[in-house]
PDB file of N, CA and C in Angstrom:
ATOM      1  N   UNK A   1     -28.937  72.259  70.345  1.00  0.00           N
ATOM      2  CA  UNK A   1     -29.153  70.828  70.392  1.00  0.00           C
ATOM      3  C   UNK A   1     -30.114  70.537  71.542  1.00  0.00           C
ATOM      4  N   UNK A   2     -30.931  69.524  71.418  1.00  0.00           N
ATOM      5  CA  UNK A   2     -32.157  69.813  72.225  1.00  0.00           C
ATOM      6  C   UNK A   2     -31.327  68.349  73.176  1.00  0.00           C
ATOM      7  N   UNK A   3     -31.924  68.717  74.294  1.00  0.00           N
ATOM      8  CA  UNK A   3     -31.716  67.407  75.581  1.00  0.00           C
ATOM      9  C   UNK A   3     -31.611  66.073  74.919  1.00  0.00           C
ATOM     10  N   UNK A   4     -32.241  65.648  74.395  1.00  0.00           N
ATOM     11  CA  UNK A   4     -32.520  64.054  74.269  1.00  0.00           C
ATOM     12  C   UNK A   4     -30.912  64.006  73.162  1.00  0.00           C
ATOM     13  N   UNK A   5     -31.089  64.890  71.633  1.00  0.00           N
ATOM     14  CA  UNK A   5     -29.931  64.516  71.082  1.00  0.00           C
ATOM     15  C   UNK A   5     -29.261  64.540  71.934  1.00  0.00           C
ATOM     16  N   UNK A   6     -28.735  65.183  72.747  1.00  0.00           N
ATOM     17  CA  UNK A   6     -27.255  65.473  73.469  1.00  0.00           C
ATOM     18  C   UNK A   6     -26.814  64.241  74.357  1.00  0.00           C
ATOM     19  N   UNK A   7     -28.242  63.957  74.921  1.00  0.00           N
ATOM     20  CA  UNK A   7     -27.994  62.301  76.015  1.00  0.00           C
ATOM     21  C   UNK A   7     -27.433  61.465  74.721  1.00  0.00           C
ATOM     22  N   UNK A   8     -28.107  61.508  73.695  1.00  0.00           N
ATOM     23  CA  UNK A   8     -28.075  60.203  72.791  1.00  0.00           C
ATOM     24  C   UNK A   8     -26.944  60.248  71.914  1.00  0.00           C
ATOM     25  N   UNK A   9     -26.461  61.405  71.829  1.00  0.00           N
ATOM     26  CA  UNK A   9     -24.541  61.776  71.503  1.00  0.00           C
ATOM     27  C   UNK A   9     -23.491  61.326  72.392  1.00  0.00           C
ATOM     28  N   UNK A  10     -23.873  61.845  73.515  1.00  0.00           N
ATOM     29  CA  UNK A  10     -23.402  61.306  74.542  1.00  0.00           C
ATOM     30  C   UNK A  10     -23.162  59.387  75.089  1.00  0.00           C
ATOM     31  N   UNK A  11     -24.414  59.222  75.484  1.00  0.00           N
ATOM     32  CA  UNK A  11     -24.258  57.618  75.241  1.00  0.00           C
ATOM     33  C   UNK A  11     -23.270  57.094  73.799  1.00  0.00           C
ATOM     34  N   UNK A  12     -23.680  57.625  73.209  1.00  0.00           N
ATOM     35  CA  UNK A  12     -22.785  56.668  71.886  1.00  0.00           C
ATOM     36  C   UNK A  12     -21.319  57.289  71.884  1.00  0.00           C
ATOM     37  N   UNK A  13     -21.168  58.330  72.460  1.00  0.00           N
ATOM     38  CA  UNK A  13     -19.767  58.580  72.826  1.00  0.00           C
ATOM     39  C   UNK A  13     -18.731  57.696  73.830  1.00  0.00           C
ATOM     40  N   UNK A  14     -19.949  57.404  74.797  1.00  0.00           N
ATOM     41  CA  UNK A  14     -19.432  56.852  75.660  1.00  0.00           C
ATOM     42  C   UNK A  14     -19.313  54.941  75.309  1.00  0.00           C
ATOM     43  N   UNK A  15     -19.988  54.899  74.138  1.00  0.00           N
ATOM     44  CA  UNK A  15     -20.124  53.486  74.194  1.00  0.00           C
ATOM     45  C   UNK A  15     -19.004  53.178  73.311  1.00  0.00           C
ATOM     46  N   UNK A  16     -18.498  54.208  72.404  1.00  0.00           N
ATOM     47  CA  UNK A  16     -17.381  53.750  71.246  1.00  0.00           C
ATOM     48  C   UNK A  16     -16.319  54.213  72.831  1.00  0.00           C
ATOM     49  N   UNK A  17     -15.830  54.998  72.827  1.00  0.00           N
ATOM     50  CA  UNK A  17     -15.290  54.502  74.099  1.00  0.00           C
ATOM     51  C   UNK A  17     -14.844  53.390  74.656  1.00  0.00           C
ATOM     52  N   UNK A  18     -15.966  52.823  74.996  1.00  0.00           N
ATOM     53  CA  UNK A  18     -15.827  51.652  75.742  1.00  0.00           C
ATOM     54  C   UNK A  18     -15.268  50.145  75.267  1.00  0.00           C
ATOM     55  N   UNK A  19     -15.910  50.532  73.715  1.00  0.00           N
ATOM     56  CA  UNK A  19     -15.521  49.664  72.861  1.00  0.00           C
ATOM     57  C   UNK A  19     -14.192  49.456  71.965  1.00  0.00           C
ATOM     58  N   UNK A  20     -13.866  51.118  71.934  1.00  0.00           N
ATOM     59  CA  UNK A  20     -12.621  51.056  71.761  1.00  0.00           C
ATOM     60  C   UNK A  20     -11.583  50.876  72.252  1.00  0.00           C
ATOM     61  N   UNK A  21     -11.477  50.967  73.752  1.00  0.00           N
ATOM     62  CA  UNK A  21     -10.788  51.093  74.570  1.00  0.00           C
ATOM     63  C   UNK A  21     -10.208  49.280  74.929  1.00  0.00           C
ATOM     64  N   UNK A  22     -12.034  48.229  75.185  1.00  0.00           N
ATOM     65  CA  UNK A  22     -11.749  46.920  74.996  1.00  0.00           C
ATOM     66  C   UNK A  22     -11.249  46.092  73.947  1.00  0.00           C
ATOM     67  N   UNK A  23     -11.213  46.945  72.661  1.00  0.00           N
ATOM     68  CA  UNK A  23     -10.377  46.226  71.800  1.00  0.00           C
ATOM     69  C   UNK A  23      -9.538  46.734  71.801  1.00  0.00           C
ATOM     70  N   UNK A  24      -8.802  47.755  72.152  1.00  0.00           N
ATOM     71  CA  UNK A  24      -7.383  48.090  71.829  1.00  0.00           C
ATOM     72  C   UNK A  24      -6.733  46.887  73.502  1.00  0.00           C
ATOM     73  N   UNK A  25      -7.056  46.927  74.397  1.00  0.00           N
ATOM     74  CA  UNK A  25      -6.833  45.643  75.267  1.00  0.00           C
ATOM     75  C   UNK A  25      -6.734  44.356  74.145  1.00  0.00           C
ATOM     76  N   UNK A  26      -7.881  43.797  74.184  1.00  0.00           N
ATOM     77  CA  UNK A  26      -7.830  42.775  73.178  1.00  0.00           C
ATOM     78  C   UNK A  26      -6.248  42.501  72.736  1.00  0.00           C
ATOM     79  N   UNK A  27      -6.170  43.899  71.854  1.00  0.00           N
ATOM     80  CA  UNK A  27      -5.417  43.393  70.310  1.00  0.00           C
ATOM     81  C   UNK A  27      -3.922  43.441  71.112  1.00  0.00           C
ATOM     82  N   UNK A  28      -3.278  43.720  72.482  1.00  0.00           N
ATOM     83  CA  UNK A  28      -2.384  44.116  72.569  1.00  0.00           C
ATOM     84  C   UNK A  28      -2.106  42.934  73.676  1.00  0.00           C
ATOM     85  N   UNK A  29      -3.039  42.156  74.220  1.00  0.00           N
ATOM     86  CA  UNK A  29      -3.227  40.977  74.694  1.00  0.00           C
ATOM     87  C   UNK A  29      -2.843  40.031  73.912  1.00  0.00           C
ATOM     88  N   UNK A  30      -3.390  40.040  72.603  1.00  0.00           N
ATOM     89  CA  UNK A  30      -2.691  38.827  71.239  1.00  0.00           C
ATOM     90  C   UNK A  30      -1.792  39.173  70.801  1.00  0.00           C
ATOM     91  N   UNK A  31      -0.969  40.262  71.396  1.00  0.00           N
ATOM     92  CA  UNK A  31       0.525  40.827  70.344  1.00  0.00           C
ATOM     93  C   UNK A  31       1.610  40.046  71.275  1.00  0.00           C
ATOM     94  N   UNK A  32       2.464  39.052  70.391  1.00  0.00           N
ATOM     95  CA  UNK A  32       3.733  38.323  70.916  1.00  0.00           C
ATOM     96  C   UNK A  32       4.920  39.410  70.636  1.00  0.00           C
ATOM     97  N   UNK A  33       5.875  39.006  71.589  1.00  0.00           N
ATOM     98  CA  UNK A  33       6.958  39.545  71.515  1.00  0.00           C
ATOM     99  C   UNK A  33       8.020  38.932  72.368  1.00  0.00           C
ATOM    100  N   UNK A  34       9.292  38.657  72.063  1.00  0.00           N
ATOM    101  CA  UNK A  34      10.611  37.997  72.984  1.00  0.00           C
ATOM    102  C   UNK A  34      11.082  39.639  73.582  1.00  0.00           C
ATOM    103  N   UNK A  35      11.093  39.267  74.817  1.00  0.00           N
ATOM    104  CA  UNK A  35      12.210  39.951  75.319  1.00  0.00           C
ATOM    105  C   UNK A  35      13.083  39.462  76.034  1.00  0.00           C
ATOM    106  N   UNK A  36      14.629  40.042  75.823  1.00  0.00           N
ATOM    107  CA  UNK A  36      15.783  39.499  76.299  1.00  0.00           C
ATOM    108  C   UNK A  36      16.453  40.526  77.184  1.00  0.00           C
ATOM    109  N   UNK A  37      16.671  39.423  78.815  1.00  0.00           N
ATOM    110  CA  UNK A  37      17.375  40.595  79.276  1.00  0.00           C
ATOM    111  C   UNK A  37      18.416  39.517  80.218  1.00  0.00           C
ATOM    112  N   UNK A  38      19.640  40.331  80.146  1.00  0.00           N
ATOM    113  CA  UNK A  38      20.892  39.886  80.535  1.00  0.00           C
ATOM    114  C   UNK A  38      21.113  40.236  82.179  1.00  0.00           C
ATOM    115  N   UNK A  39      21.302  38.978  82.887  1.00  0.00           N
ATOM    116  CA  UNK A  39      21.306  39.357  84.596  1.00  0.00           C
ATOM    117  C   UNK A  39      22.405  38.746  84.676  1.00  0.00           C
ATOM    118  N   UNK A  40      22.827  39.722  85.678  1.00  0.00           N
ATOM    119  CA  UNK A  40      24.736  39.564  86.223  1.00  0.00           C
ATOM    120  C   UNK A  40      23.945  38.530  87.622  1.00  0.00           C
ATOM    121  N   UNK A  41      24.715  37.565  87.959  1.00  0.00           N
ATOM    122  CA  UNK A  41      24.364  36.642  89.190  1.00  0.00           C
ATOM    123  C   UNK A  41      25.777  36.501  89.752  1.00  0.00           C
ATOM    124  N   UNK A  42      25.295  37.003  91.164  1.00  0.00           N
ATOM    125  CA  UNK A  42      27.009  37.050  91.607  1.00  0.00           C
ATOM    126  C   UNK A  42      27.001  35.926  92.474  1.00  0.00           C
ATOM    127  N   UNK A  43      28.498  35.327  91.963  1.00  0.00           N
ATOM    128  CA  UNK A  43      28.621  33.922  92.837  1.00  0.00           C
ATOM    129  C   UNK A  43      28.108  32.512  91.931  1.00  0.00           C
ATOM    130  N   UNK A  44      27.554  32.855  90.801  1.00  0.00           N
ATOM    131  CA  UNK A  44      27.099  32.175  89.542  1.00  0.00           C
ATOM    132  C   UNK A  44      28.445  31.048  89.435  1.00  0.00           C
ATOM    133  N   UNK A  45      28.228  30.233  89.443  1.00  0.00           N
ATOM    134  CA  UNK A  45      29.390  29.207  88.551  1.00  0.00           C
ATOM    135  C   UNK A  45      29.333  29.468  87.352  1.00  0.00           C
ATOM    136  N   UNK A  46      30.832  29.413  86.806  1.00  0.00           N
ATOM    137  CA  UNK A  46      31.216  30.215  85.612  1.00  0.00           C
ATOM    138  C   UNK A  46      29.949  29.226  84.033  1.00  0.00           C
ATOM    139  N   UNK A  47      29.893  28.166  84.597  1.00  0.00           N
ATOM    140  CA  UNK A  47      29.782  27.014  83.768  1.00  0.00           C
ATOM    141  C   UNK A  47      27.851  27.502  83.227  1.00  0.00           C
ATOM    142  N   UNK A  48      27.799  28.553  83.840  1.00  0.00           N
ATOM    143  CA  UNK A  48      25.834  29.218  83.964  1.00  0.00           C
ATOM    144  C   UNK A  48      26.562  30.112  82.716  1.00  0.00           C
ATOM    145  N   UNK A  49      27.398  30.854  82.744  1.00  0.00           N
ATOM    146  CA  UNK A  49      27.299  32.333  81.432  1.00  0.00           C
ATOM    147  C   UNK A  49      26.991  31.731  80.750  1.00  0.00           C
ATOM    148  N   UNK A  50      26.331  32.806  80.211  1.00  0.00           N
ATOM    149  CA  UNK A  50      25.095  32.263  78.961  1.00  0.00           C
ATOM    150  C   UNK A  50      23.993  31.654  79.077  1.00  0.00           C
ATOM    151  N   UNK A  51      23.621  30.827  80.072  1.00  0.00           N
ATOM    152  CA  UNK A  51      22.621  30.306  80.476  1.00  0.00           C
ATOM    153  C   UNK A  51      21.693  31.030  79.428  1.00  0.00           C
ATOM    154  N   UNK A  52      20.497  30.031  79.189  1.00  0.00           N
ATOM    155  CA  UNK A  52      19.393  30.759  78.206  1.00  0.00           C
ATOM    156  C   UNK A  52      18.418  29.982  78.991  1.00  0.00           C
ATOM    157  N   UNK A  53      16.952  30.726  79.492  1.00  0.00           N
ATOM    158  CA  UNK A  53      15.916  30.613  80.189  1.00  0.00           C
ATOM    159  C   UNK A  53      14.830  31.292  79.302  1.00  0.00           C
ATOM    160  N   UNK A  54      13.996  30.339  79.105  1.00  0.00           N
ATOM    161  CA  UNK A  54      12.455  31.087  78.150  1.00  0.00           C
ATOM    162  C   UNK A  54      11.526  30.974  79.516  1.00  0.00           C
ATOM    163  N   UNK A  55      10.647  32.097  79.674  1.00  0.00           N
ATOM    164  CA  UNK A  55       9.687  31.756  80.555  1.00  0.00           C
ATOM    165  C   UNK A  55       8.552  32.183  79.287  1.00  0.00           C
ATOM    166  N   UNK A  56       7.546  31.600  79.670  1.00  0.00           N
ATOM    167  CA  UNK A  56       6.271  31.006  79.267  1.00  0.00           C
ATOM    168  C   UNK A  56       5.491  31.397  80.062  1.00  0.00           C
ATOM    169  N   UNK A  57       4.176  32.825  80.300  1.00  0.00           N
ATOM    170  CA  UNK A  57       3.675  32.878  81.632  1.00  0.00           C
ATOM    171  C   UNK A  57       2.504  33.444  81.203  1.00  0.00           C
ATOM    172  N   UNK A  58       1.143  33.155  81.759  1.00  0.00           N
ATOM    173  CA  UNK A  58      -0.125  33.969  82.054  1.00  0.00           C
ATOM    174  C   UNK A  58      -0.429  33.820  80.831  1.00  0.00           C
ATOM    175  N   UNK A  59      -0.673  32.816  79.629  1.00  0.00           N
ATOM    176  CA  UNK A  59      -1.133  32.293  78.795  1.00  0.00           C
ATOM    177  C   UNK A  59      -2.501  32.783  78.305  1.00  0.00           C
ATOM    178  N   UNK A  60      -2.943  31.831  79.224  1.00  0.00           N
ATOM    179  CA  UNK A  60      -4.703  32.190  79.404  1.00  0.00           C
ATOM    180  C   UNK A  60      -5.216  32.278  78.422  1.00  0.00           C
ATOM    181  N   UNK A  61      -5.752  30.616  77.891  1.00  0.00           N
ATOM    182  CA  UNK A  61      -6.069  29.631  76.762  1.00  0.00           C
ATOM    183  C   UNK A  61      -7.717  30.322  76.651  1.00  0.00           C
ATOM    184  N   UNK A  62      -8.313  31.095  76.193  1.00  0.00           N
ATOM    185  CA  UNK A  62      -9.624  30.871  76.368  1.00  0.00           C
ATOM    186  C   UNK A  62     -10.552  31.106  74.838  1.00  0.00           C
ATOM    187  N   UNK A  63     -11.836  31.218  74.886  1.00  0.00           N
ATOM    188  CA  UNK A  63     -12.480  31.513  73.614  1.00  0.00           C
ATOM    189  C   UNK A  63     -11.623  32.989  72.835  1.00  0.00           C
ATOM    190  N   UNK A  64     -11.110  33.636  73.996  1.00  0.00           N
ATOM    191  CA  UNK A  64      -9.849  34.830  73.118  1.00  0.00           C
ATOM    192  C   UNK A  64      -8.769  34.754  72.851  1.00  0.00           C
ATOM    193  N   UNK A  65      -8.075  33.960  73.231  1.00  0.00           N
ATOM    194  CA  UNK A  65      -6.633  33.585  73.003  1.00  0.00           C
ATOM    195  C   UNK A  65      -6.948  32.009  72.408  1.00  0.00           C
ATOM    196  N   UNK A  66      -6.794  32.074  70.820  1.00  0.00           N
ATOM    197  CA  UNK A  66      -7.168  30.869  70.310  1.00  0.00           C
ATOM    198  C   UNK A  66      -5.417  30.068  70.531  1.00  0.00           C
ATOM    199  N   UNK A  67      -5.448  29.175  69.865  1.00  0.00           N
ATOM    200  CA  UNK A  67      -4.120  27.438  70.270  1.00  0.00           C
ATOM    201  C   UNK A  67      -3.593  28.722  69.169  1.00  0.00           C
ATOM    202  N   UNK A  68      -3.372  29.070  68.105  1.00  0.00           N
ATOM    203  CA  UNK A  68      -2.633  29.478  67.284  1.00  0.00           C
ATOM    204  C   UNK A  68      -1.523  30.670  67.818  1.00  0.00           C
ATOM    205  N   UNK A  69      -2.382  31.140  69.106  1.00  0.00           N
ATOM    206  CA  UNK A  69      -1.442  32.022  69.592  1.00  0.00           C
ATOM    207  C   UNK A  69      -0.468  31.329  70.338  1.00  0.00           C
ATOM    208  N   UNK A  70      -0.568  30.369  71.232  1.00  0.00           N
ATOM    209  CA  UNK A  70      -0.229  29.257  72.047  1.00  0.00           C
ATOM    210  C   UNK A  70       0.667  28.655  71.709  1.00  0.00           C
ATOM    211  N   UNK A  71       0.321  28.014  70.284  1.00  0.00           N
ATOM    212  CA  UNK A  71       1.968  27.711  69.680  1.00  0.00           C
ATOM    213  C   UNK A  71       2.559  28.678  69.048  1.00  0.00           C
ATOM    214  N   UNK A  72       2.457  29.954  68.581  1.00  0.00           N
ATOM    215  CA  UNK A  72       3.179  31.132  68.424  1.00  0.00           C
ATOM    216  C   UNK A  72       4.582  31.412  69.562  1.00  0.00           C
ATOM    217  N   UNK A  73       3.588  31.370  70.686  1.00  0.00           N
ATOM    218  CA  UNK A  73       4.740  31.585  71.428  1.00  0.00           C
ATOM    219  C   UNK A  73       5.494  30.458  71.739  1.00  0.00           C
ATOM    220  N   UNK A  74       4.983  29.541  72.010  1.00  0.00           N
ATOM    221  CA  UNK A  74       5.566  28.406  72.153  1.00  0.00           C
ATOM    222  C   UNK A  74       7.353  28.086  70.848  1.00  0.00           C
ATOM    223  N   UNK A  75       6.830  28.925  69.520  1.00  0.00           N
ATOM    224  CA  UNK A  75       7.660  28.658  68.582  1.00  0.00           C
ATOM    225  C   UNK A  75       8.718  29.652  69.107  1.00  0.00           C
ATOM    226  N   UNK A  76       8.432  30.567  69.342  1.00  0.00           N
ATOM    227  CA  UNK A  76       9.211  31.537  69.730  1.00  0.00           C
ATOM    228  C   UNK A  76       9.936  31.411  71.065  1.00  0.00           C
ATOM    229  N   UNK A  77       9.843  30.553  71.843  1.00  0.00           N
ATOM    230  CA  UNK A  77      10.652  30.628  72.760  1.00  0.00           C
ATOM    231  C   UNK A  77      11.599  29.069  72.262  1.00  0.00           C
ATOM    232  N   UNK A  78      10.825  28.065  71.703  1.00  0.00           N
ATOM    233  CA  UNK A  78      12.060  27.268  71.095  1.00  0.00           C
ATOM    234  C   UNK A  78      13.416  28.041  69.779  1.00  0.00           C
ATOM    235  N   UNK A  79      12.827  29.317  69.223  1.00  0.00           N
ATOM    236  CA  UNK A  79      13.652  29.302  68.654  1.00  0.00           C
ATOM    237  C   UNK A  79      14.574  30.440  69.206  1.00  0.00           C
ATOM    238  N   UNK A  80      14.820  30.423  70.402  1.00  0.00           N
ATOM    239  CA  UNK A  80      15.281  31.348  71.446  1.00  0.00           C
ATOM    240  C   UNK A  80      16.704  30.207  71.567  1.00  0.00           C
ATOM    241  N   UNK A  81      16.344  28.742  71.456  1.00  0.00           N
ATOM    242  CA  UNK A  81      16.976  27.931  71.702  1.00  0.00           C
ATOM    243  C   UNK A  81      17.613  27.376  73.503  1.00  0.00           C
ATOM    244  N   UNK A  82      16.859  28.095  73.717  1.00  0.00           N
ATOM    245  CA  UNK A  82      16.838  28.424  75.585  1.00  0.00           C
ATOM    246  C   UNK A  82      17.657  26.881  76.130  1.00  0.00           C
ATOM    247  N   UNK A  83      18.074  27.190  77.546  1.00  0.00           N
ATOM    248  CA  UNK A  83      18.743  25.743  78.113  1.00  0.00           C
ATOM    249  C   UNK A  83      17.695  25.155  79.360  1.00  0.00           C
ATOM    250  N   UNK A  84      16.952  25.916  79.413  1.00  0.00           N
ATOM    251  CA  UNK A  84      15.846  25.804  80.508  1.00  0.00           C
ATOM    252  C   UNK A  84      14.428  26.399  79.642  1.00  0.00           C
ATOM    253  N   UNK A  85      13.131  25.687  79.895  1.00  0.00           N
ATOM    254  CA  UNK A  85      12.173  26.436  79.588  1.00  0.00           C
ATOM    255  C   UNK A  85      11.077  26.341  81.471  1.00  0.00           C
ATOM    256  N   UNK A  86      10.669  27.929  81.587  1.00  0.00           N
ATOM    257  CA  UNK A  86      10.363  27.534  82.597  1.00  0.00           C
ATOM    258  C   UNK A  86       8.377  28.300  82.554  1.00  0.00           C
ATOM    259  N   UNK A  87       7.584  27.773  82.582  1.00  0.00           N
ATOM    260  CA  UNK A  87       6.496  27.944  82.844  1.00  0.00           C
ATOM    261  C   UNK A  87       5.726  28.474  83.903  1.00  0.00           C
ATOM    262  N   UNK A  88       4.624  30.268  83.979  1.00  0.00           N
ATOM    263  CA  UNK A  88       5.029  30.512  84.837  1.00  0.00           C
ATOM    264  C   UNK A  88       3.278  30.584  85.186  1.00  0.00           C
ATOM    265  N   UNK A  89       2.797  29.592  84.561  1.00  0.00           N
ATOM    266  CA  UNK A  89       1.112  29.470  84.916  1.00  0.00           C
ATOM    267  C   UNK A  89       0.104  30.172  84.446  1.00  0.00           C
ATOM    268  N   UNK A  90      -1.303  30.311  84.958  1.00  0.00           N
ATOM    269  CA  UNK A  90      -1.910  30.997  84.460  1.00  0.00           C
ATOM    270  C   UNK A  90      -2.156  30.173  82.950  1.00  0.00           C
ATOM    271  N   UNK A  91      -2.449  28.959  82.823  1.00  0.00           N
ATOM    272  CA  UNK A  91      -2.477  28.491  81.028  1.00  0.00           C
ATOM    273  C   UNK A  91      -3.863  28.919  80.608  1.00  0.00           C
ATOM    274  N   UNK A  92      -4.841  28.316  81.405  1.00  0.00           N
ATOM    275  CA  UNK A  92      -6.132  28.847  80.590  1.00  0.00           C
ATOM    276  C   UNK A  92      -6.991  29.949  81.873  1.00  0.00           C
ATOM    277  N   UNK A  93      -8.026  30.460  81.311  1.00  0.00           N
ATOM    278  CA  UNK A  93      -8.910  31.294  81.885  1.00  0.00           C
ATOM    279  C   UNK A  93     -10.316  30.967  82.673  1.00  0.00           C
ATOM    280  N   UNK A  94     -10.459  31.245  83.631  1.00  0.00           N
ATOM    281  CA  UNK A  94     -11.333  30.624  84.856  1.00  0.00           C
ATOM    282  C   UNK A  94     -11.480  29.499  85.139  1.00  0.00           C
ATOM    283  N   UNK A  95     -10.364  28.807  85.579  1.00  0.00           N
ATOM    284  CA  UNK A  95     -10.272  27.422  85.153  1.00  0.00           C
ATOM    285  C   UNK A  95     -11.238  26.684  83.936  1.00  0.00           C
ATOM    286  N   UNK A  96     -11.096  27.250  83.214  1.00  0.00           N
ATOM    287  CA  UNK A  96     -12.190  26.848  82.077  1.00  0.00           C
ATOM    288  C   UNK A  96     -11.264  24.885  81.189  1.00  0.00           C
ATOM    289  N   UNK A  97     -12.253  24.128  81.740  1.00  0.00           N
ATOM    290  CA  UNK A  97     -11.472  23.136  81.494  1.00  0.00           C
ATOM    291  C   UNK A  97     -11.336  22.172  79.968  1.00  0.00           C
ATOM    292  N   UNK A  98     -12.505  23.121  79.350  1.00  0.00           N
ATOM    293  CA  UNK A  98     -12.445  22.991  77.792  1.00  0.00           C
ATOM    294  C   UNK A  98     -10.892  23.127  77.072  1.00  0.00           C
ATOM    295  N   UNK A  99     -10.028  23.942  77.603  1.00  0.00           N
ATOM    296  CA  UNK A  99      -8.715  24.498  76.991  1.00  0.00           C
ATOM    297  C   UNK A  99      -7.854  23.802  77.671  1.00  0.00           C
ATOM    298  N   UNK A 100      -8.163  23.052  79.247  1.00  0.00           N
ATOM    299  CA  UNK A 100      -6.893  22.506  79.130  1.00  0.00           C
ATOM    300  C   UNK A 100      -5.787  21.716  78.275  1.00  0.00           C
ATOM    301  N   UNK A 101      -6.569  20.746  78.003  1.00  0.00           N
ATOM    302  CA  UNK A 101      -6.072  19.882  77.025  1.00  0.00           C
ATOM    303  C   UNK A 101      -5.518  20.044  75.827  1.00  0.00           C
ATOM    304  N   UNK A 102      -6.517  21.123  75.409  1.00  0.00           N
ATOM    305  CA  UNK A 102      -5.437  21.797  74.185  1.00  0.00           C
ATOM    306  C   UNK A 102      -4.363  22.817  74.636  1.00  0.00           C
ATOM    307  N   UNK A 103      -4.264  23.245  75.608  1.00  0.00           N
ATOM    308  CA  UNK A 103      -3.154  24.259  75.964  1.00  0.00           C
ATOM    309  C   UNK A 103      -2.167  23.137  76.210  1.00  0.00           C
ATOM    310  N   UNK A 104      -2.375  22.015  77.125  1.00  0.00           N
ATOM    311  CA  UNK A 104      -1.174  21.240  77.451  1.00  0.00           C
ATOM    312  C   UNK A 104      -0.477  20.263  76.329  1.00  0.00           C
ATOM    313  N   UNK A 105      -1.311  20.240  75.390  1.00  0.00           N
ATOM    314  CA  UNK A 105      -0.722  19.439  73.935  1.00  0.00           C
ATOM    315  C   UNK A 105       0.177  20.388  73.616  1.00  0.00           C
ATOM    316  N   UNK A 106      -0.035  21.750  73.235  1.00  0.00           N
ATOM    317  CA  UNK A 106       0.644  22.897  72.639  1.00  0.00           C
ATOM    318  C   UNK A 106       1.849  23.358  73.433  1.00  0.00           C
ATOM    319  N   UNK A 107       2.037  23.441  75.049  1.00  0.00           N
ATOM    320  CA  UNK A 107       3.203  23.463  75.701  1.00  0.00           C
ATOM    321  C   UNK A 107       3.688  22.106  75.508  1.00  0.00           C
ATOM    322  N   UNK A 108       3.188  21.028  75.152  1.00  0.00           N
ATOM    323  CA  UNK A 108       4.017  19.416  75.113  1.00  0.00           C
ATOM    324  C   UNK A 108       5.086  19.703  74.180  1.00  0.00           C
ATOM    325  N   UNK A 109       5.370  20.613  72.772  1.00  0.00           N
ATOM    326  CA  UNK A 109       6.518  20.555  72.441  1.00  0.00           C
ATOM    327  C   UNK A 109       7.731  21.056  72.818  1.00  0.00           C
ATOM    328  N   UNK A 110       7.209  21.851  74.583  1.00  0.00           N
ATOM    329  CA  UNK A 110       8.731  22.412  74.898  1.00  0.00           C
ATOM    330  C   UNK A 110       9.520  21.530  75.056  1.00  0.00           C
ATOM    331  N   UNK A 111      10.863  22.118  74.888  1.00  0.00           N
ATOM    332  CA  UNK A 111      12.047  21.309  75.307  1.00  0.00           C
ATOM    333  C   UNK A 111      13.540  22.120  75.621  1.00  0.00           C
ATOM    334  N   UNK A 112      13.993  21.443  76.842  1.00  0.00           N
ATOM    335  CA  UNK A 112      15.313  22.422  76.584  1.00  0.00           C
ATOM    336  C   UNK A 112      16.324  21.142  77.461  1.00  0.00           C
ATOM    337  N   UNK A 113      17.541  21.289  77.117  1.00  0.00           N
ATOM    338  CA  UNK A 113      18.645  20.215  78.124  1.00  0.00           C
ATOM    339  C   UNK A 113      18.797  20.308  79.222  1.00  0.00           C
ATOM    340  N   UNK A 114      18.187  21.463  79.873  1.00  0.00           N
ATOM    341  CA  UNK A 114      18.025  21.265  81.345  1.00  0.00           C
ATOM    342  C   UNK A 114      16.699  21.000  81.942  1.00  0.00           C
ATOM    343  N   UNK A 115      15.877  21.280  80.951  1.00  0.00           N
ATOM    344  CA  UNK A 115      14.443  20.831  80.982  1.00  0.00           C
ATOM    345  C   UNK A 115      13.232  21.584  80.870  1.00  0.00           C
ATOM    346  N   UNK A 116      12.395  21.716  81.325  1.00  0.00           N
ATOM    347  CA  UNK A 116      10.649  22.264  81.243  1.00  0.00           C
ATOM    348  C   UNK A 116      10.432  22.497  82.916  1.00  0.00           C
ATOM    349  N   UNK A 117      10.254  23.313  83.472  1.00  0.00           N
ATOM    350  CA  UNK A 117       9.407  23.186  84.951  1.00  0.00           C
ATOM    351  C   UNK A 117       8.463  24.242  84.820  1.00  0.00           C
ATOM    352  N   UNK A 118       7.484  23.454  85.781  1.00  0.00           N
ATOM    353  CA  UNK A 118       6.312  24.551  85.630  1.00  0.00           C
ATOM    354  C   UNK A 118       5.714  24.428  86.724  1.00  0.00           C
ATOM    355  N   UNK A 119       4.453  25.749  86.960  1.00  0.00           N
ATOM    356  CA  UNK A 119       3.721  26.096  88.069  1.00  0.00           C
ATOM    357  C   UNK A 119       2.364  26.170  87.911  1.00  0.00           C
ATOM    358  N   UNK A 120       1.722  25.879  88.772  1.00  0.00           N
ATOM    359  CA  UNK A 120      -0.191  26.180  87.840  1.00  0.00           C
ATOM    360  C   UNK A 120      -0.192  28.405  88.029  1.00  0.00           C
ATOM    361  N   UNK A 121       0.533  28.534  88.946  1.00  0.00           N
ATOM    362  CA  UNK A 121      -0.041  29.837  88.824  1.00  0.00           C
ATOM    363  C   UNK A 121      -0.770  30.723  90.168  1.00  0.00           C
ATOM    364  N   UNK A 122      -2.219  31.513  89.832  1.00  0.00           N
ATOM    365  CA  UNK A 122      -3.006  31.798  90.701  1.00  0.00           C
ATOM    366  C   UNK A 122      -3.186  30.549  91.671  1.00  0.00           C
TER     367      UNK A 122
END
C-alpha cells in the first residue's frame, strides 16, 4: 500500500471514529429511563415512608434535545405519581434563550401535593 492510500485509510478511519463515537453519545443522551431507589432516613418521621420524589435534572433544551423529549420525561415522572417533584437545573443549553420558553411550558405540567421546587443549576 503506497503512503498516500494508507494516510487516506487512515484519516477515514479516524473520522468514522469520531463520528461514531459522537453519535453513539447523541443517541444515549436521548435515551429516557426512571430509576428508583429506596433511602432509609434515620430519624425520618414515620408520616415520610413512602415519600415519592421525581427529580427532573440537566435537561438541556437545545437544537438536540427537541420539547418531545422534554415532555417524555416530564410524562414519566408524573406517572411515577411522585409527592414532591423536584428540579435539578440545567433546562436548556448555553443559556440559549430560544428554548427557554418552550422548556418552561413543558415543565409547567408538573405537579405533586407537596409541590414543584426548582434550581437554575450551573
Amino acid at each position: 500500500m503506497k503512503r498516500r492510500a494508507f494516510l487516506r485509510t487512515l484519516a477515514a478511519a479516524g473520522t468514522g471514529a469520531v463520528v461514531g463515537g459522537a453519535s453513539l453519545g447523541v443517541h444515549e443522551r436521548l435515551r429516557m429511563q426512571v430509576t428508583r431507589a429506596t433511602l432509609s432516613v434515620h430519624g425520618l418521621p414515620p408520616s415520610f415512608n413512602g415519600f415519592k420524589i421525581a427529580l427532573l435534572t440537566d435537561l438541556h433544551r437545545s437544537g438536540l434535545v427537541p420539547a418531545s423529549l422534554i415532555e417524555e420525561a416530564v410524562g414519566l415522572a408524573m406517572a411515577e405519581q411522585p409527592d414532591l417533584v423536584v428540579l435539578g437545573g440545567d433546562y436548556v443549553t448555553n443559556f440559549d434563550a430560544r428554548f427557554a420558553g418552550p422548556v418552561a411550558d413543558a415543565l409547567g405540567s408538573l405537579s405533586a401535593p407537596a409541590g414543584v421546587v426548582a434550581v437554575l443549576g450551573n
